[in-house]
PDB file of N, CA and C in Angstrom:
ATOM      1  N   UNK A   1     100.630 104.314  96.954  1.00  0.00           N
ATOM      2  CA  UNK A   1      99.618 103.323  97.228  1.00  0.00           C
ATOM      3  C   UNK A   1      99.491 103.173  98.746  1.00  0.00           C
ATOM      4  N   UNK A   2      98.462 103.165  99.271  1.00  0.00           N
ATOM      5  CA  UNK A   2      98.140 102.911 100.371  1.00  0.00           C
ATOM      6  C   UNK A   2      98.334 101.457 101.420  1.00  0.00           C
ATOM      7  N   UNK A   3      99.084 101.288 102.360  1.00  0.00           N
ATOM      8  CA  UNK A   3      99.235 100.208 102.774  1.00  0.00           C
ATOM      9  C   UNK A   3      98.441  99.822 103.992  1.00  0.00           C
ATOM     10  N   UNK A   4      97.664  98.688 104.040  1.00  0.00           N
ATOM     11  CA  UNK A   4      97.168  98.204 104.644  1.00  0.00           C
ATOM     12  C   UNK A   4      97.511  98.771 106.414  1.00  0.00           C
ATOM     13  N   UNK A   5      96.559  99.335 107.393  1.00  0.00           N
ATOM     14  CA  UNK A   5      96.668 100.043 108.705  1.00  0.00           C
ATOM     15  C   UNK A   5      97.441 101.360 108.530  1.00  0.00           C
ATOM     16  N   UNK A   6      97.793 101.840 107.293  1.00  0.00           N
ATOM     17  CA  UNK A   6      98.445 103.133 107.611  1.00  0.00           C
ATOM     18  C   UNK A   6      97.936 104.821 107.936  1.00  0.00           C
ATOM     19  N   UNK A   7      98.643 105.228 107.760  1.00  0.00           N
ATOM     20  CA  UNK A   7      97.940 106.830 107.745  1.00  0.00           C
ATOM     21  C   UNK A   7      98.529 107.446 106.969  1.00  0.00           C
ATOM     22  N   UNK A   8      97.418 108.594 106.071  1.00  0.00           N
ATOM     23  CA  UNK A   8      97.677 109.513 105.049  1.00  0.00           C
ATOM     24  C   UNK A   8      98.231 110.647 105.700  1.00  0.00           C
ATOM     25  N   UNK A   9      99.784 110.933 105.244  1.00  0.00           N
ATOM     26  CA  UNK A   9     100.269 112.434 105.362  1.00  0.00           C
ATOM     27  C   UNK A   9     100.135 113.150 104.191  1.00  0.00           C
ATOM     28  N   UNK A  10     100.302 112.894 103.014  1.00  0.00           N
ATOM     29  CA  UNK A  10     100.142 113.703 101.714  1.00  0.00           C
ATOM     30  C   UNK A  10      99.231 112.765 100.697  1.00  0.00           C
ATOM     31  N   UNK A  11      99.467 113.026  99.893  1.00  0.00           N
ATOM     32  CA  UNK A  11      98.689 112.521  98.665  1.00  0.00           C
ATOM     33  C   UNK A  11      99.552 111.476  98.051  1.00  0.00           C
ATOM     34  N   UNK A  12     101.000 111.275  98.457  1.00  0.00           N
ATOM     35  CA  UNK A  12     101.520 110.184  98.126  1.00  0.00           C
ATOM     36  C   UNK A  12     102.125 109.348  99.294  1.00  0.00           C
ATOM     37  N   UNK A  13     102.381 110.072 100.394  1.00  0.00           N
ATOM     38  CA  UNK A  13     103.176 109.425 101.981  1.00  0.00           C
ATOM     39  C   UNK A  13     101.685 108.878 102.959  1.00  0.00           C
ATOM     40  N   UNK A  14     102.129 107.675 102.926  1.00  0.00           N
ATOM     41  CA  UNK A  14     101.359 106.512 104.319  1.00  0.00           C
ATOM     42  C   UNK A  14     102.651 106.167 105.163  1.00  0.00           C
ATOM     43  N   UNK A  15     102.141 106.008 106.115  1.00  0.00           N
ATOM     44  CA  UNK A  15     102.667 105.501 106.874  1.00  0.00           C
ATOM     45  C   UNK A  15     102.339 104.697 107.718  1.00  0.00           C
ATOM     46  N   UNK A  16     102.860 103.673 108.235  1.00  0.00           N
ATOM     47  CA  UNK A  16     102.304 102.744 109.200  1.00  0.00           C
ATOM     48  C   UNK A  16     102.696 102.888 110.673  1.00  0.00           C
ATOM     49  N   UNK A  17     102.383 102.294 111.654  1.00  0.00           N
ATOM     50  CA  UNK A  17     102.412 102.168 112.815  1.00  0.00           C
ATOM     51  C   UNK A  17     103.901 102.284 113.176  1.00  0.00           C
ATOM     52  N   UNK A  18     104.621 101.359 112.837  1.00  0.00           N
ATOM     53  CA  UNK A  18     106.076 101.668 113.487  1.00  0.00           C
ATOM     54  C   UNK A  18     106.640 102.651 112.599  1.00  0.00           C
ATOM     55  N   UNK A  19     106.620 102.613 110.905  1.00  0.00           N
ATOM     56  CA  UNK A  19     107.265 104.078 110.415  1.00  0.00           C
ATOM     57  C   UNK A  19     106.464 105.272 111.234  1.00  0.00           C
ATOM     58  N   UNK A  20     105.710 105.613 111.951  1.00  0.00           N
ATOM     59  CA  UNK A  20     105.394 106.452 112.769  1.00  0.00           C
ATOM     60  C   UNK A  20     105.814 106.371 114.090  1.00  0.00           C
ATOM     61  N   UNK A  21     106.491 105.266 114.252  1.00  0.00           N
ATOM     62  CA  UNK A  21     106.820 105.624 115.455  1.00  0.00           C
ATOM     63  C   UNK A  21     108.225 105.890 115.669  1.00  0.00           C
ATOM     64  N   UNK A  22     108.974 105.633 114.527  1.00  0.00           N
ATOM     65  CA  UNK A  22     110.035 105.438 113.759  1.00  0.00           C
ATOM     66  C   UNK A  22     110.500 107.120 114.265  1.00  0.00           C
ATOM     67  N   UNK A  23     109.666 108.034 112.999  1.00  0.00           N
ATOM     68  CA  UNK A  23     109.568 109.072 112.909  1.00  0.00           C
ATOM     69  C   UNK A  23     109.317 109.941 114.332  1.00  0.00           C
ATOM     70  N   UNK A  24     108.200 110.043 115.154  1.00  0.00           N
ATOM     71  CA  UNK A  24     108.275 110.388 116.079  1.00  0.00           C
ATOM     72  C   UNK A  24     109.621 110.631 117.191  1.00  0.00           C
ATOM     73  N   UNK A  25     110.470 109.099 117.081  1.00  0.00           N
ATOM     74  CA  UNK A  25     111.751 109.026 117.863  1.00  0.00           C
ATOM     75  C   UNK A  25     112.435 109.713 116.799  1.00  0.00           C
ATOM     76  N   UNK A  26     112.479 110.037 116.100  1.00  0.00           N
ATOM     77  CA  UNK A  26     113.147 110.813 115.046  1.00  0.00           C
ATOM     78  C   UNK A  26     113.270 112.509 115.610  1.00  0.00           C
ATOM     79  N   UNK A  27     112.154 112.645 115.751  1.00  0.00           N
ATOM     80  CA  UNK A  27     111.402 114.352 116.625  1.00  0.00           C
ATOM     81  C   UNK A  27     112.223 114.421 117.534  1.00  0.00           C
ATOM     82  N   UNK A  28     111.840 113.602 118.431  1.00  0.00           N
ATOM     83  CA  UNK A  28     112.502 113.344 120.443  1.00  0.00           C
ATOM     84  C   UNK A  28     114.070 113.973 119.986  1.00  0.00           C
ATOM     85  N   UNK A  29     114.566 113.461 118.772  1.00  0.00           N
ATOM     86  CA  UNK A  29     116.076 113.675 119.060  1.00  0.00           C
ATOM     87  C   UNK A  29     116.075 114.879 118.389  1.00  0.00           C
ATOM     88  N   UNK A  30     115.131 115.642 117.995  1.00  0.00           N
ATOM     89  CA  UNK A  30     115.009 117.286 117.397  1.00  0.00           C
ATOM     90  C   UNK A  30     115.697 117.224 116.197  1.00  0.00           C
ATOM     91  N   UNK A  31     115.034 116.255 115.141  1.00  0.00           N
ATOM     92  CA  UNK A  31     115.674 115.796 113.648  1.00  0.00           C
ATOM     93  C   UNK A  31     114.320 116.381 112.756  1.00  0.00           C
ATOM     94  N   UNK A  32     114.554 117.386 112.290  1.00  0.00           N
ATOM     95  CA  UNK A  32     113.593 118.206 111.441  1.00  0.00           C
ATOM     96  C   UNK A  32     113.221 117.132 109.937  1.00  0.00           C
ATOM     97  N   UNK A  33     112.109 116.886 109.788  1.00  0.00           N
ATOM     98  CA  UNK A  33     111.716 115.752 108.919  1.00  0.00           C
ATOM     99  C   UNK A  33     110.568 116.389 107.899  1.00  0.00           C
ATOM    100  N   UNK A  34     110.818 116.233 106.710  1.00  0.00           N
ATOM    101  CA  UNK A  34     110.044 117.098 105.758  1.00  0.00           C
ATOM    102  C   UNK A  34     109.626 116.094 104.663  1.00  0.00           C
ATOM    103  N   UNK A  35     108.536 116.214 104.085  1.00  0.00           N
ATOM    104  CA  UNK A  35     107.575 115.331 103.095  1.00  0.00           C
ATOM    105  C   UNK A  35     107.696 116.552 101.883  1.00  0.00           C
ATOM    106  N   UNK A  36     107.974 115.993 100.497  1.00  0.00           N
ATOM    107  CA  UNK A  36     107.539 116.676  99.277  1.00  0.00           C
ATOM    108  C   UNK A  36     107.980 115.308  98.293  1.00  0.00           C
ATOM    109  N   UNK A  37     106.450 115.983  97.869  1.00  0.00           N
ATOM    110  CA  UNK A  37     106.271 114.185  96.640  1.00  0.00           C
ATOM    111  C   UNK A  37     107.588 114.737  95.326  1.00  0.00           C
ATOM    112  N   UNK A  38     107.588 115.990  95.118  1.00  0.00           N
ATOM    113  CA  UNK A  38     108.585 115.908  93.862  1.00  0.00           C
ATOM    114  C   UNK A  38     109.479 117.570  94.253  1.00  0.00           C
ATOM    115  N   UNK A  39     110.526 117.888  93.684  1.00  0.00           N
ATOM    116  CA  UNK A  39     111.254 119.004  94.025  1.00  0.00           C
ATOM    117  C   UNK A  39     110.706 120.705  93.843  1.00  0.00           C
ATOM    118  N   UNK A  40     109.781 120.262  93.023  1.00  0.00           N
ATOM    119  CA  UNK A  40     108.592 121.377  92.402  1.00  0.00           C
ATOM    120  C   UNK A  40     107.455 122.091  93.316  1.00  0.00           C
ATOM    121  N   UNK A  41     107.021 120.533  94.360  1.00  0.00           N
ATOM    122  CA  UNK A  41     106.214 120.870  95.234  1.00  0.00           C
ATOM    123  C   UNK A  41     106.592 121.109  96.333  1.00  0.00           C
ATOM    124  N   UNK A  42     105.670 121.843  96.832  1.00  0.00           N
ATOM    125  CA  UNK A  42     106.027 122.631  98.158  1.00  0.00           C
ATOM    126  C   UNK A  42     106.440 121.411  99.488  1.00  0.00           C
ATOM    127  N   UNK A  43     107.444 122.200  99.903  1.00  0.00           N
ATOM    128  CA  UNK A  43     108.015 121.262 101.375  1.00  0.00           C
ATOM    129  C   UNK A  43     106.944 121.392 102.691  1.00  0.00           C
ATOM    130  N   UNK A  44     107.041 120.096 102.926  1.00  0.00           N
ATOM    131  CA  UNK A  44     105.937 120.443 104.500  1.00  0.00           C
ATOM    132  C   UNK A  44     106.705 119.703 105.631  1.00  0.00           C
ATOM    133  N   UNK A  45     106.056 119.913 106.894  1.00  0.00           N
ATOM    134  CA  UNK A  45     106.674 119.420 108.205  1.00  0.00           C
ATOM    135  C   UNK A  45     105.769 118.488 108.347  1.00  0.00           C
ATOM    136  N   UNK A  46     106.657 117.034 108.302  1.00  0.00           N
ATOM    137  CA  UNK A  46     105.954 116.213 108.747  1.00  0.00           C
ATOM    138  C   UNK A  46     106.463 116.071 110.142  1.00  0.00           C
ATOM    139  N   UNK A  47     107.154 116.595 110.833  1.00  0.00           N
ATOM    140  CA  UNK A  47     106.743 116.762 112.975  1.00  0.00           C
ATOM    141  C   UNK A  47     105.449 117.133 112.893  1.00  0.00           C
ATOM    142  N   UNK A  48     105.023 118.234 112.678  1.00  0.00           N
ATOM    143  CA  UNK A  48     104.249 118.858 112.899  1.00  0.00           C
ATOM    144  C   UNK A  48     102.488 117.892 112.946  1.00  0.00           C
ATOM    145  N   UNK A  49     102.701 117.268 111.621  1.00  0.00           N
ATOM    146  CA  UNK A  49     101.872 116.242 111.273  1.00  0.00           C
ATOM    147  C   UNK A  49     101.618 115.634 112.410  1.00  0.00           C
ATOM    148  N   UNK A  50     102.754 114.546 113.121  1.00  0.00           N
ATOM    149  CA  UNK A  50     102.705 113.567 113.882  1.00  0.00           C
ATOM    150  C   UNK A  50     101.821 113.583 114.974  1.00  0.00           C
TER     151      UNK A  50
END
């Protein structure tokens, strides 16, 4: 479900303003961060996203 000011990375991941910024400082420290809605579906880079 979509939360109020966020942004769409997949078809199930939003994110908001500080979980993005969250994530980003996540990057800085070279912490490889990956989105998949279930174990079936394919893995993606959410750095790359950001």
């Amino acid at each position: 479900m979509k939360k109020e000011g966020s942004k769409q990375f997949s078809n199930a991941i939003f994110l908001n303003e500080s979980e993005q910024e969250d994530a980003k400082k996540l990057k800085a420290l070279g912490i490889k961060q990956f989105i998949q809605q279930v174990p079936t579906s394919k893995k993606e880079d959410l750095n790359t996203m950001l």
